[in-house]
PDB file of N, CA and C in Angstrom:
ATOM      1  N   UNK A   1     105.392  99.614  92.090  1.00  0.00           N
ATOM      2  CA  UNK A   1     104.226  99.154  91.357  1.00  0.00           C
ATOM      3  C   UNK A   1     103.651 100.309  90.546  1.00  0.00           C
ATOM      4  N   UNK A   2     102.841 100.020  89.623  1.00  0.00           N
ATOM      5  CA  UNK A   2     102.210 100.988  88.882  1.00  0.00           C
ATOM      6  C   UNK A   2     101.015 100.807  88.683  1.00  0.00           C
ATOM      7  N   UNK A   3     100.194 101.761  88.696  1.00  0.00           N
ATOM      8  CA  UNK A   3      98.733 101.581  88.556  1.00  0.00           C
ATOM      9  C   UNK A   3      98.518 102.051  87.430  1.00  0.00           C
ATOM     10  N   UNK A   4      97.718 101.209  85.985  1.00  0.00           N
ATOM     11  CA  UNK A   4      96.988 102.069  85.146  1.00  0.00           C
ATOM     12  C   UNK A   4      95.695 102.737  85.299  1.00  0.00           C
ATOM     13  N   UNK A   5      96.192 103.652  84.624  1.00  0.00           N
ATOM     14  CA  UNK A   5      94.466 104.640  84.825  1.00  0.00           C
ATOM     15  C   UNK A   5      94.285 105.176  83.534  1.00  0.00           C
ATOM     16  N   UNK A   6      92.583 104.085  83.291  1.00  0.00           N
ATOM     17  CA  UNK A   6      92.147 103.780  81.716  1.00  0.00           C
ATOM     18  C   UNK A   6      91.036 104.818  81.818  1.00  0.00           C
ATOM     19  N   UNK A   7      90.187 104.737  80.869  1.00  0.00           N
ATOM     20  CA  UNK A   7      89.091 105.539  80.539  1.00  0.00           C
ATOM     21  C   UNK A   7      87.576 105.093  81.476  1.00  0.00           C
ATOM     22  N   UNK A   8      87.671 103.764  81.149  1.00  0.00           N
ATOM     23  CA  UNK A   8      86.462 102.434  81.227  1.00  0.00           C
ATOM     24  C   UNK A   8      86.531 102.009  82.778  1.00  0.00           C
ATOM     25  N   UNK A   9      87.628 102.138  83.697  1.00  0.00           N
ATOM     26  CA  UNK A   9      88.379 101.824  84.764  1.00  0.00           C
ATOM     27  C   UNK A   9      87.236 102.321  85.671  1.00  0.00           C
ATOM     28  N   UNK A  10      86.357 101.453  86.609  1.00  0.00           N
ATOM     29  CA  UNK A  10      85.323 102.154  87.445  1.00  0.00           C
ATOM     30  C   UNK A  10      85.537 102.921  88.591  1.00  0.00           C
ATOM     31  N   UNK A  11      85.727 103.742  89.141  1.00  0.00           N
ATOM     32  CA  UNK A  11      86.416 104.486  90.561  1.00  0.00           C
ATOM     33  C   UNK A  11      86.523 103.799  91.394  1.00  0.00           C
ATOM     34  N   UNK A  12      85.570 103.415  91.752  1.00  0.00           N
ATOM     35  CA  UNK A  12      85.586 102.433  92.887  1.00  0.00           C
ATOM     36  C   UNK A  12      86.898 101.599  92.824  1.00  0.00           C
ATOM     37  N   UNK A  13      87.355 100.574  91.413  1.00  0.00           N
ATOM     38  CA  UNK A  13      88.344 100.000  91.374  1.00  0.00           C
ATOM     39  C   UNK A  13      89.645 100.963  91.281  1.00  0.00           C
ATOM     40  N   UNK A  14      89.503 101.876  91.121  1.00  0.00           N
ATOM     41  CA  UNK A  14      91.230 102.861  91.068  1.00  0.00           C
ATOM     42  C   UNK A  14      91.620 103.171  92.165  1.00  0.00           C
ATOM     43  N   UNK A  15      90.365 103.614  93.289  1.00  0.00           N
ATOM     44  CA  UNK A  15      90.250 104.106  94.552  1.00  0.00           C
ATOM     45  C   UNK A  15      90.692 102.870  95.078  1.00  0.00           C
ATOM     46  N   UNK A  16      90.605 101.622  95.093  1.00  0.00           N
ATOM     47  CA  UNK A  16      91.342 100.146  95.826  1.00  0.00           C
ATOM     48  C   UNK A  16      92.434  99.949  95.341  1.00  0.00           C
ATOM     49  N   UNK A  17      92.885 100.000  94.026  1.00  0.00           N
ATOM     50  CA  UNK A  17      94.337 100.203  93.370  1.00  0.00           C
ATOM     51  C   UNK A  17      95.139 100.754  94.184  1.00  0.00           C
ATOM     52  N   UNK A  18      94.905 102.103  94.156  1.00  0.00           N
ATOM     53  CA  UNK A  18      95.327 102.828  95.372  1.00  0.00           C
ATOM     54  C   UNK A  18      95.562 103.203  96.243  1.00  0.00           C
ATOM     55  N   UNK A  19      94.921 102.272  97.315  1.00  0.00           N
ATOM     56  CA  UNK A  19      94.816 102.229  98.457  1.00  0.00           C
ATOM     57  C   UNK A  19      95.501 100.731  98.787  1.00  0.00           C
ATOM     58  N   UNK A  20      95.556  99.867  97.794  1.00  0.00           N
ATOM     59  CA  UNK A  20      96.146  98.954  97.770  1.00  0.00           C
ATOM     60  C   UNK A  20      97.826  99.094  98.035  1.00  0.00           C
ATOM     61  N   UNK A  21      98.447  99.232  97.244  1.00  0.00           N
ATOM     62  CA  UNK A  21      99.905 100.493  96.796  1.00  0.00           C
ATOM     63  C   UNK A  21     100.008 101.102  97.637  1.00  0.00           C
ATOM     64  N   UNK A  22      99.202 101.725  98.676  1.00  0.00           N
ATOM     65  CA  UNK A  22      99.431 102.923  98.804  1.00  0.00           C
ATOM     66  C   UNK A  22      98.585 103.082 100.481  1.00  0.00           C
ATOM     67  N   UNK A  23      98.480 102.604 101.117  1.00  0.00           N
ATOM     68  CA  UNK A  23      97.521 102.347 102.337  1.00  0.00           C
ATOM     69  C   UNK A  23      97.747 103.075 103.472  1.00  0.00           C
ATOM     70  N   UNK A  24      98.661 104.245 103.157  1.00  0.00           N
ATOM     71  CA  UNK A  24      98.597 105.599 104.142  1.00  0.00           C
ATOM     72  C   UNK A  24      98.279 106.643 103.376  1.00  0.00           C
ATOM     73  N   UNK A  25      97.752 106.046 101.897  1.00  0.00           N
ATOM     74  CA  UNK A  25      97.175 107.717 101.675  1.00  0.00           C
ATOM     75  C   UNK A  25      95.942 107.013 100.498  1.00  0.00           C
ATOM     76  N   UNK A  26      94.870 107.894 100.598  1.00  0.00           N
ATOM     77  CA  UNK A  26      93.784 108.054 100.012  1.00  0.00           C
ATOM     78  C   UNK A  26      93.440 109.078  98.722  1.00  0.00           C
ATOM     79  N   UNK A  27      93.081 108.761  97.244  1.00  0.00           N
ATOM     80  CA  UNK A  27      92.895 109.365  96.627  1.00  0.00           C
ATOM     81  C   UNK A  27      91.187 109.309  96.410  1.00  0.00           C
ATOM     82  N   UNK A  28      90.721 110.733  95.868  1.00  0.00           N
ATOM     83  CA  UNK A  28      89.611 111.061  95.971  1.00  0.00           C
ATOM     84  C   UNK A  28      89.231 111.784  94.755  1.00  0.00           C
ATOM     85  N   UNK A  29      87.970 111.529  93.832  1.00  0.00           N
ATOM     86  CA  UNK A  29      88.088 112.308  92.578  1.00  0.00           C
ATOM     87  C   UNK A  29      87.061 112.714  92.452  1.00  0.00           C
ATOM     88  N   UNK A  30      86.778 113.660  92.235  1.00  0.00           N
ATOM     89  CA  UNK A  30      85.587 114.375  91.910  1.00  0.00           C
ATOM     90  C   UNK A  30      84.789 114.984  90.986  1.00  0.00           C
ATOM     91  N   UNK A  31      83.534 115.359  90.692  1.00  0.00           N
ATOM     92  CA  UNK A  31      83.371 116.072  89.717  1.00  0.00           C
ATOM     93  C   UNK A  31      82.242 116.550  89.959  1.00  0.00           C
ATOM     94  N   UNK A  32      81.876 117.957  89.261  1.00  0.00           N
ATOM     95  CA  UNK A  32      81.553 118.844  89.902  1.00  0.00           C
ATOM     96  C   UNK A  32      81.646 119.335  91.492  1.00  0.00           C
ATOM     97  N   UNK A  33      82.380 119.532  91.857  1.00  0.00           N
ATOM     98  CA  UNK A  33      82.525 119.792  93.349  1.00  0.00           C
ATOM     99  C   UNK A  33      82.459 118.459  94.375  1.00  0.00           C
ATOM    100  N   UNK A  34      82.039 117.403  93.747  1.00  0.00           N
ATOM    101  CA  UNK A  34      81.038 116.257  94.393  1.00  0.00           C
ATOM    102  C   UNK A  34      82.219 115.338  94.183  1.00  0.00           C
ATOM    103  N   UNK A  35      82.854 115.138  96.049  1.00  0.00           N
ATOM    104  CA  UNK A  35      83.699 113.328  95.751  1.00  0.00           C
ATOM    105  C   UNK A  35      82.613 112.494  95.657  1.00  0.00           C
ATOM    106  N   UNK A  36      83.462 111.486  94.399  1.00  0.00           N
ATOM    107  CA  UNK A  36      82.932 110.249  93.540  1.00  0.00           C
ATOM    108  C   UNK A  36      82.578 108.948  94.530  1.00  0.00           C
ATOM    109  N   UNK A  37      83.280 109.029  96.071  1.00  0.00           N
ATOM    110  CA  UNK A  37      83.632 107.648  96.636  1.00  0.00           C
ATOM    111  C   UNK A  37      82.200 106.758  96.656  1.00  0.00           C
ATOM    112  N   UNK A  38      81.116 107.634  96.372  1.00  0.00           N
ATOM    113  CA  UNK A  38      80.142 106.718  96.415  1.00  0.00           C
ATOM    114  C   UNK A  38      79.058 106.528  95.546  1.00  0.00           C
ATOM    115  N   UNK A  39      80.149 106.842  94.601  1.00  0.00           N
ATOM    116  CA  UNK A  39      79.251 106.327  93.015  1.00  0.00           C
ATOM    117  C   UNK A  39      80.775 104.635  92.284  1.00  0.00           C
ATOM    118  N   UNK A  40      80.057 103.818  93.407  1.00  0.00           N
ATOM    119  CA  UNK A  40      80.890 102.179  92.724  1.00  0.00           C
ATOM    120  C   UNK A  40      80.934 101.706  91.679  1.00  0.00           C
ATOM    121  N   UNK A  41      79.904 102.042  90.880  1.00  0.00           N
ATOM    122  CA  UNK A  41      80.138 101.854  89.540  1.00  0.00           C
ATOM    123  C   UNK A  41      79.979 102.479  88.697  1.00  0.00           C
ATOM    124  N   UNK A  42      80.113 103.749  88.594  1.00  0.00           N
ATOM    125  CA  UNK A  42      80.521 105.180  88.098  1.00  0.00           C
ATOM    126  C   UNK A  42      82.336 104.804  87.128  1.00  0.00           C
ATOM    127  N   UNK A  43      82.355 104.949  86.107  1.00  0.00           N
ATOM    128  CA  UNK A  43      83.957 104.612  85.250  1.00  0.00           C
ATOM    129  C   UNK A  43      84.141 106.546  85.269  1.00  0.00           C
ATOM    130  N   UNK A  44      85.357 106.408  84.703  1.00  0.00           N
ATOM    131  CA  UNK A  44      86.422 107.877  85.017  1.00  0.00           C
ATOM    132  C   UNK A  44      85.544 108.274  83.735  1.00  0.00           C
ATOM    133  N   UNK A  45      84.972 107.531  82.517  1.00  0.00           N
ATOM    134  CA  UNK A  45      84.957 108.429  81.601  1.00  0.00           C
ATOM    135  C   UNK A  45      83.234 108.835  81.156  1.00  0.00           C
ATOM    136  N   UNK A  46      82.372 108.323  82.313  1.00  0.00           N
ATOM    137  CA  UNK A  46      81.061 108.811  82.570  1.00  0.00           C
ATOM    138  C   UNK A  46      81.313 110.196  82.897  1.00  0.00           C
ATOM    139  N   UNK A  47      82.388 110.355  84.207  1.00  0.00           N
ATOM    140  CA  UNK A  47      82.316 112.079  84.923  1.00  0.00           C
ATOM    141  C   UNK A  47      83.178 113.161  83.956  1.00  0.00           C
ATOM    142  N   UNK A  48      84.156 112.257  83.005  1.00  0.00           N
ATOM    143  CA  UNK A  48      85.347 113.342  82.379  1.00  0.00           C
ATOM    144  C   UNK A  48      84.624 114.969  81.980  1.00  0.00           C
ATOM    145  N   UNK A  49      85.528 115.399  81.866  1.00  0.00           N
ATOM    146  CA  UNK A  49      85.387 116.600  81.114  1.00  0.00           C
ATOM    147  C   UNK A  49      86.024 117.182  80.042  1.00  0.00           C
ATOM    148  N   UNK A  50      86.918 115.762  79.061  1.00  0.00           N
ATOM    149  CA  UNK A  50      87.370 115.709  78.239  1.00  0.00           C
ATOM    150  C   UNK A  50      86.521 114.738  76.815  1.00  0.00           C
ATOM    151  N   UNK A  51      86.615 115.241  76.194  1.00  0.00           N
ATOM    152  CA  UNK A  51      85.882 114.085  74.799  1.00  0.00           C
ATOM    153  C   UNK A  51      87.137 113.292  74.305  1.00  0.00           C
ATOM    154  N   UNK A  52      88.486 113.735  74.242  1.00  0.00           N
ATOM    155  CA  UNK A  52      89.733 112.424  73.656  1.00  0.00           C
ATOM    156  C   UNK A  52      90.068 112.539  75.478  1.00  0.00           C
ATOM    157  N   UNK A  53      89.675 111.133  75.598  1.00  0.00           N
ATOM    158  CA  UNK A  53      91.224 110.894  76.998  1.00  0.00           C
ATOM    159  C   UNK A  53      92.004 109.977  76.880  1.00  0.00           C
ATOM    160  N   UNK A  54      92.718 110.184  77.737  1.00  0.00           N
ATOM    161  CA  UNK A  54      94.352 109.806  76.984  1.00  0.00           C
ATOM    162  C   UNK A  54      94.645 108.106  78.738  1.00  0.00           C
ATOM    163  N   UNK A  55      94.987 107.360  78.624  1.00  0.00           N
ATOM    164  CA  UNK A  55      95.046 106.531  79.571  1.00  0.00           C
ATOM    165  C   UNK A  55      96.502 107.012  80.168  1.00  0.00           C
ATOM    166  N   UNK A  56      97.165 106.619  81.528  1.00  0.00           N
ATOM    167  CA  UNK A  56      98.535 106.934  81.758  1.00  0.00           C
ATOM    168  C   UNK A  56      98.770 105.562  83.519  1.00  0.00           C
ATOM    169  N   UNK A  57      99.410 106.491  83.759  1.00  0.00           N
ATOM    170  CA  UNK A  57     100.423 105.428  84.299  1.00  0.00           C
ATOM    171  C   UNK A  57     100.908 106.258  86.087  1.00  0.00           C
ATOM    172  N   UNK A  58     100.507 105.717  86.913  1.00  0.00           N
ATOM    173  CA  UNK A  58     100.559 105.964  87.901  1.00  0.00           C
ATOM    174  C   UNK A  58     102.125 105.277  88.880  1.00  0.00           C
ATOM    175  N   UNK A  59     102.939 106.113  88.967  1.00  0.00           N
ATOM    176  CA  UNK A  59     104.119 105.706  89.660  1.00  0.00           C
ATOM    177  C   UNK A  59     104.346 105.796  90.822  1.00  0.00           C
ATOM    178  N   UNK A  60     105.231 105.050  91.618  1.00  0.00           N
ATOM    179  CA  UNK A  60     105.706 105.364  93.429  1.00  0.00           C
ATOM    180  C   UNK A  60     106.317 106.464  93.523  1.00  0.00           C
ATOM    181  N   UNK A  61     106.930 106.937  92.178  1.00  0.00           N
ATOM    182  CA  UNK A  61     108.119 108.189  92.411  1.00  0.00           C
ATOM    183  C   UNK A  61     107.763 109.481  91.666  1.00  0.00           C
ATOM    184  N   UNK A  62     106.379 109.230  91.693  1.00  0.00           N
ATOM    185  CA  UNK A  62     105.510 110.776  90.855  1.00  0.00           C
ATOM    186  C   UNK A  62     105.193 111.428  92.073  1.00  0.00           C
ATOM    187  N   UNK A  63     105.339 112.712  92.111  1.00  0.00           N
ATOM    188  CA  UNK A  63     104.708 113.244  92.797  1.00  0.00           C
ATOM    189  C   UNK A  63     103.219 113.726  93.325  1.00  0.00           C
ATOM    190  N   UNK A  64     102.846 114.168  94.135  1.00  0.00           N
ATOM    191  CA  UNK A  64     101.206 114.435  94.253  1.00  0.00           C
ATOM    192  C   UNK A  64     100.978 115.243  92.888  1.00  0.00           C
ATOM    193  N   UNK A  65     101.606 116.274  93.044  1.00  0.00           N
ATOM    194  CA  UNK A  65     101.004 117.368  92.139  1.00  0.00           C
ATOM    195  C   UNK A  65     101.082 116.851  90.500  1.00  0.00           C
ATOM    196  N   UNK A  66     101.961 116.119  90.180  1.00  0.00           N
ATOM    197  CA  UNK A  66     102.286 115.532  89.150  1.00  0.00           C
ATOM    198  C   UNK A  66     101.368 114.167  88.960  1.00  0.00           C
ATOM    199  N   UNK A  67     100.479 113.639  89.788  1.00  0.00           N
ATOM    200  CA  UNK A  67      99.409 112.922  89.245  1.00  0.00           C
ATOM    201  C   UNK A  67      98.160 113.631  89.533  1.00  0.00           C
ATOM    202  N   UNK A  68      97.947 114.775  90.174  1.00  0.00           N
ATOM    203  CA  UNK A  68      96.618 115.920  89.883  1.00  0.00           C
ATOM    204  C   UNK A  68      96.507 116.198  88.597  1.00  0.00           C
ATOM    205  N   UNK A  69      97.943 116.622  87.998  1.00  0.00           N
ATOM    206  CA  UNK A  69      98.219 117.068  86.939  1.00  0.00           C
ATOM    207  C   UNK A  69      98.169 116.194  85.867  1.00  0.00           C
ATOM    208  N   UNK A  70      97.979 115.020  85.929  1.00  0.00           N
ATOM    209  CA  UNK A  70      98.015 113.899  84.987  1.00  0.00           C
ATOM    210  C   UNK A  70      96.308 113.509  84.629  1.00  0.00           C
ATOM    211  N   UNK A  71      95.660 113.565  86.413  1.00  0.00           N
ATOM    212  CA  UNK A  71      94.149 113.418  86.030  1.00  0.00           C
ATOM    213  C   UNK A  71      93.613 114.779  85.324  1.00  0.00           C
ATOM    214  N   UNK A  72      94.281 115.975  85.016  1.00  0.00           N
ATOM    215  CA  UNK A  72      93.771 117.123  84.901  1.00  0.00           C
ATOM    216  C   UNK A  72      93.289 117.427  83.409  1.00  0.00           C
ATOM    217  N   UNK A  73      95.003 116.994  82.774  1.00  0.00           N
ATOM    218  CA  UNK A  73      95.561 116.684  81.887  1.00  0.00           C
ATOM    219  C   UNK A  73      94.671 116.048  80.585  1.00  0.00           C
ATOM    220  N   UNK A  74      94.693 114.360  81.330  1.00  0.00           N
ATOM    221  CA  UNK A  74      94.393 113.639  80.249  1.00  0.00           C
ATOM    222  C   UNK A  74      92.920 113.628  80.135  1.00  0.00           C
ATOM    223  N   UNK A  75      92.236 113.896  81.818  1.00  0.00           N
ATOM    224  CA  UNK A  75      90.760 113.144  81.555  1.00  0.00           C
ATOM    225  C   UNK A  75      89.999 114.659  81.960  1.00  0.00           C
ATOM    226  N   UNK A  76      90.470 115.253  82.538  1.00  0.00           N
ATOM    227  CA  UNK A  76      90.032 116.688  83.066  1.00  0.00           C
ATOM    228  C   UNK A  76      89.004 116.007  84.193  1.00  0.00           C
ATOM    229  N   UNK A  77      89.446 115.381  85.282  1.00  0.00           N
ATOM    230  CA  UNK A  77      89.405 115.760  86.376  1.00  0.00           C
ATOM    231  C   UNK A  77      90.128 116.335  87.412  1.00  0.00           C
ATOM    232  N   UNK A  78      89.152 116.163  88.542  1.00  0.00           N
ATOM    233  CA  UNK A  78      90.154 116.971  89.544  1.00  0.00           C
ATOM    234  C   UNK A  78      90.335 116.007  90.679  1.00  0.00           C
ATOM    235  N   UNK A  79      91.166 115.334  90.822  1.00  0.00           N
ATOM    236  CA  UNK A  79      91.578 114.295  92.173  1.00  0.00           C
ATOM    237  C   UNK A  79      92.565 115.547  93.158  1.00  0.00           C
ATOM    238  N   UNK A  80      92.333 114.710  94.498  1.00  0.00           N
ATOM    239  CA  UNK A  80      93.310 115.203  96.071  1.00  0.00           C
ATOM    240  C   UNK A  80      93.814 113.361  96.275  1.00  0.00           C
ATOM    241  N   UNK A  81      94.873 113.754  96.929  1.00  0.00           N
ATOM    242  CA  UNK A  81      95.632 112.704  97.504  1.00  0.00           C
ATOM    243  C   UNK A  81      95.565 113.375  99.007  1.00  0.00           C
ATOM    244  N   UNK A  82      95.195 112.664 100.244  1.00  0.00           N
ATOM    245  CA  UNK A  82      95.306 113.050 101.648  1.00  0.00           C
ATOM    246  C   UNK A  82      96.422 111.509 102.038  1.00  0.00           C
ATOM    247  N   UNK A  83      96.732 111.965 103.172  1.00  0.00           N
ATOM    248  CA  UNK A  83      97.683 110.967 104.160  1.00  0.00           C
ATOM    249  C   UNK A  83      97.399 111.097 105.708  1.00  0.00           C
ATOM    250  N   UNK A  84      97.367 109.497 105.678  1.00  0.00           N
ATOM    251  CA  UNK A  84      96.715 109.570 107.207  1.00  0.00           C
ATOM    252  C   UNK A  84      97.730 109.849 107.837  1.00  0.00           C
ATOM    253  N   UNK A  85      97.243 110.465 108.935  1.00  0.00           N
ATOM    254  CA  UNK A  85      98.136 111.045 110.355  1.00  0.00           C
ATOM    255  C   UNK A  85      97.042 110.792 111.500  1.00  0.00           C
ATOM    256  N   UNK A  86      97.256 109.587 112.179  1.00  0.00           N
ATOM    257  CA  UNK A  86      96.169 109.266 113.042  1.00  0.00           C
ATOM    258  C   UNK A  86      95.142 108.445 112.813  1.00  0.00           C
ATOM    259  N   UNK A  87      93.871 109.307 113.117  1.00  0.00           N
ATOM    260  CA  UNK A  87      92.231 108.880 112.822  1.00  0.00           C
ATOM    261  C   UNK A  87      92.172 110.079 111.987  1.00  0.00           C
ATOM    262  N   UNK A  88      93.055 111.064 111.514  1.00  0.00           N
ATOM    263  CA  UNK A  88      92.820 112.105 110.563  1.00  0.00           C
ATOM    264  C   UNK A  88      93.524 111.794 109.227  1.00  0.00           C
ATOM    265  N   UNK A  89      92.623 111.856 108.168  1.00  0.00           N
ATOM    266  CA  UNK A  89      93.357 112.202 106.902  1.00  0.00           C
ATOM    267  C   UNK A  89      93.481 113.381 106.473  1.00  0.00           C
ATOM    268  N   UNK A  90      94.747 113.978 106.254  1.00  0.00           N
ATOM    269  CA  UNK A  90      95.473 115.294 105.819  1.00  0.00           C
ATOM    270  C   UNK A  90      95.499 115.457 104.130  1.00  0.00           C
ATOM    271  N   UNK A  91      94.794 116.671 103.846  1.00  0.00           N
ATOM    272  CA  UNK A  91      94.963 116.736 102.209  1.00  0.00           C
ATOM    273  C   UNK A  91      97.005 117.087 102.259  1.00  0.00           C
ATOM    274  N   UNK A  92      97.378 116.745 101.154  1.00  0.00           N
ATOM    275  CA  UNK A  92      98.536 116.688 101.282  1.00  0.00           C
ATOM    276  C   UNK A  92      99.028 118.175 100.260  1.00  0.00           C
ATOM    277  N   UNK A  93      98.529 119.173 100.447  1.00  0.00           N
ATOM    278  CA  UNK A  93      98.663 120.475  99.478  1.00  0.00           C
ATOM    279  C   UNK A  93      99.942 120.690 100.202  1.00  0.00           C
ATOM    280  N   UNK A  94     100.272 121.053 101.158  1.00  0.00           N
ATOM    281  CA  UNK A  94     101.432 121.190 101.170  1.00  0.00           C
ATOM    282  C   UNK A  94     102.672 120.837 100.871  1.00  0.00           C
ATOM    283  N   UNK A  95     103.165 118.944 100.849  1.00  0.00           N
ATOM    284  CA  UNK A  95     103.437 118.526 100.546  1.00  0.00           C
ATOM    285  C   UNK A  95     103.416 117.752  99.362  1.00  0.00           C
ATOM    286  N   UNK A  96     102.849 118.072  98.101  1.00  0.00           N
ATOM    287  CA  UNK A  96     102.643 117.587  97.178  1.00  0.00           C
ATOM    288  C   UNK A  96     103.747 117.943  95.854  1.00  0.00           C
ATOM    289  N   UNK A  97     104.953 118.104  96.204  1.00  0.00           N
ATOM    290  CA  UNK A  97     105.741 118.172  95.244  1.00  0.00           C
ATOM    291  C   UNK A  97     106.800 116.967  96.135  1.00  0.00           C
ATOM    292  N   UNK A  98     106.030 116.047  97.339  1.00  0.00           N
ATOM    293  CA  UNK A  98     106.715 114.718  97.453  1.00  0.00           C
ATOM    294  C   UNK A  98     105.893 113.837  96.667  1.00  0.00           C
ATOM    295  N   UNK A  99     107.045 112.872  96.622  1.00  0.00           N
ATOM    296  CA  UNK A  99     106.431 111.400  96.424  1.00  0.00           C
ATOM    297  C   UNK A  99     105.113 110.545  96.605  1.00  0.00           C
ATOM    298  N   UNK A 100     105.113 110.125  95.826  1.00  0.00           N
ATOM    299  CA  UNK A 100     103.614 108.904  96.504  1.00  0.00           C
ATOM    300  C   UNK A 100     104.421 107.988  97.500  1.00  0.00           C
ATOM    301  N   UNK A 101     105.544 107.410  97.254  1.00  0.00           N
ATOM    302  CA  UNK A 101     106.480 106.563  98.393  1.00  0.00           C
ATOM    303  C   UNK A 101     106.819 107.682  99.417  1.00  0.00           C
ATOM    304  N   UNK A 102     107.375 108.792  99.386  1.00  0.00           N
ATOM    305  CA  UNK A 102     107.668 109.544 100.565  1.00  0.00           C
ATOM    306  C   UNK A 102     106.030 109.520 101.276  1.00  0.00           C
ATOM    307  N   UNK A 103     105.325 109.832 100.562  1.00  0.00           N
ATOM    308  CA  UNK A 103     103.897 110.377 101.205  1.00  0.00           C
ATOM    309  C   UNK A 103     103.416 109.672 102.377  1.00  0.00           C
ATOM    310  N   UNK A 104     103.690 108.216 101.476  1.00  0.00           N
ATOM    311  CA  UNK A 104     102.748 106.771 102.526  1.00  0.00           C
ATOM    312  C   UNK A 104     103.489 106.328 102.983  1.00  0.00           C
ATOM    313  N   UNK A 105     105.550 106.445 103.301  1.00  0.00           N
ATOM    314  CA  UNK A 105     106.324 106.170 104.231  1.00  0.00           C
ATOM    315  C   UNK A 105     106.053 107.147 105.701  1.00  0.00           C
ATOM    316  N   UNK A 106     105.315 108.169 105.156  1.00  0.00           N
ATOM    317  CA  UNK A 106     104.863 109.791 106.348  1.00  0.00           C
ATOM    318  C   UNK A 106     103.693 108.845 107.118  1.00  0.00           C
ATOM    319  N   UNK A 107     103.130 108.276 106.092  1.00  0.00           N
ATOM    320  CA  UNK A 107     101.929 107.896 106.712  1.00  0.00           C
ATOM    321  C   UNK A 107     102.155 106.839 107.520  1.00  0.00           C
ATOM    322  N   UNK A 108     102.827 105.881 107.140  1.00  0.00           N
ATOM    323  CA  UNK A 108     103.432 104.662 107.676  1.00  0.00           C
ATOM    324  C   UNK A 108     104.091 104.954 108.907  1.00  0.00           C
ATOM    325  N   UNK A 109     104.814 105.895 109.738  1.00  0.00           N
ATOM    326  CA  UNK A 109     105.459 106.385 110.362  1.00  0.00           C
ATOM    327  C   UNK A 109     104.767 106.874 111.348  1.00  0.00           C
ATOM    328  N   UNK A 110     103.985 107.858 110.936  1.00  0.00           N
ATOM    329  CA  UNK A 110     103.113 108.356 112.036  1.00  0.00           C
ATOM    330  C   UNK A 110     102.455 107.456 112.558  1.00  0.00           C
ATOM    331  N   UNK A 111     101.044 106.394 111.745  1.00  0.00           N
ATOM    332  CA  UNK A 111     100.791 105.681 112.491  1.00  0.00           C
ATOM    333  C   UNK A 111     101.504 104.260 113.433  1.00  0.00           C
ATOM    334  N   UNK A 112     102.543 103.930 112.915  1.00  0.00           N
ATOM    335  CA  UNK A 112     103.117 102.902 113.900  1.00  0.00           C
ATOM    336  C   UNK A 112     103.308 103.645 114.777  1.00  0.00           C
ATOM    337  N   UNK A 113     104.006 105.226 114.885  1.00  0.00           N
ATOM    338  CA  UNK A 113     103.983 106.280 116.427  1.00  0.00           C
ATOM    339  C   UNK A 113     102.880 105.642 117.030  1.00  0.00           C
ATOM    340  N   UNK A 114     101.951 106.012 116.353  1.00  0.00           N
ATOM    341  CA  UNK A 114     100.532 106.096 117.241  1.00  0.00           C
ATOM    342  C   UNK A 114     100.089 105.284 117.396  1.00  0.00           C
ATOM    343  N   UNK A 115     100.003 103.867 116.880  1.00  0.00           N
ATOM    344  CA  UNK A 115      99.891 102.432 116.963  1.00  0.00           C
ATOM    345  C   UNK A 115      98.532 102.220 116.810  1.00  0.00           C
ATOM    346  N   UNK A 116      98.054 102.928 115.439  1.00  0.00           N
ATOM    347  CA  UNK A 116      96.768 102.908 114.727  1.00  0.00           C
ATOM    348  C   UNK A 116      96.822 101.911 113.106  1.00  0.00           C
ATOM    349  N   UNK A 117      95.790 100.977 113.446  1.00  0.00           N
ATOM    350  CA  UNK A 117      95.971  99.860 112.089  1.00  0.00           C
ATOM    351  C   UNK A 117      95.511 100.628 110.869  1.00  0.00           C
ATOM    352  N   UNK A 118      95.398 100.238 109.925  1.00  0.00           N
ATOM    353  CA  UNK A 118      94.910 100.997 108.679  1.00  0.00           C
ATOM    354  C   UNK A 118      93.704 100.281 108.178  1.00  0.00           C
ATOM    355  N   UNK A 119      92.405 100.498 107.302  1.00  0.00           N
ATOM    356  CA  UNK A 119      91.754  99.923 106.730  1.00  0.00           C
ATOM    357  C   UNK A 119      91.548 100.034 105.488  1.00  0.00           C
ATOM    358  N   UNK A 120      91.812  98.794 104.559  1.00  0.00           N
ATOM    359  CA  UNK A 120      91.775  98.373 102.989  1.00  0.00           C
ATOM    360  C   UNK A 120      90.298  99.022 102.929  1.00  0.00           C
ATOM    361  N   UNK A 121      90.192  99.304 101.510  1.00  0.00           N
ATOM    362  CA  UNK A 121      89.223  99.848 100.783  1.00  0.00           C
ATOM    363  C   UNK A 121      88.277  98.180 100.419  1.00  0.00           C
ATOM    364  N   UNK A 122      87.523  98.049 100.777  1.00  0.00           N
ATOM    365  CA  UNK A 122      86.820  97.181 100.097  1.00  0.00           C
ATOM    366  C   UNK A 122      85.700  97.522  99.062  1.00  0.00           C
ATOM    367  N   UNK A 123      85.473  96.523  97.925  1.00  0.00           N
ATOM    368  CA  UNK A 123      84.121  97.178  97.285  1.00  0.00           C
ATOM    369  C   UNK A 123      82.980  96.011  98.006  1.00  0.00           C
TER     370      UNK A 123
END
């Protein structure tokens, strides 16, 4: 699947995109130092730090660092991708030259080990 990521696009809805797709790992975006998760109707291009941004395209087979680099890029923010392991979510710096599918198959894995359910993002 692919997620677009527009200008106008409110966080709140990219952050469920994503978690949708993607439900062992959590993306988080910020600006000024400050995660966004609780500004719901806050759009990507209220916080940018770009005046042209460019829209793009979110893949299963991009890597972490390669969609940091995409929010960095086009809109000049700064997003983390973490992966649950447990009741803990792990920033994934180490691993971020894997996959978004490797990432949330890690995540997927650990928790059936541990036999912990996951919870959808609701708005």
């Amino acid at each position: 699947m692919r997620i677009l990521v527009s200008a106008y696009m409110k966080i709140a809805e990219l952050v469920k995109q994503f978690n949708e797709e993607y439900p062992f790992l959590r993306l988080e975006v910020y600006h000024k130092g400050e995660e966004m998760g609780d500004a719901p109707s806050c759009t990507l291009n209220e916080i940018a730090h770009r005046k042209i941004l460019n829209s793009f395209v979110i893949m299963s087979e991009m890597k972490v660092f390669e969609i940091e680099e995409l929010f960095w890029e086009n809109m000049g923010l700064q997003v983390s991708v973490f992966r649950k392991s447990g009741k803990t979510w792990l920033e994934s710096s180490f691993t971020n030259y894997w996959s978004l599918e490797r990432q949330n198959n890690l995540g997927r894995e650990m928790n059936s080990f541990m036999n912990i359910e996951t919870k959808r993002v609701t708005l």
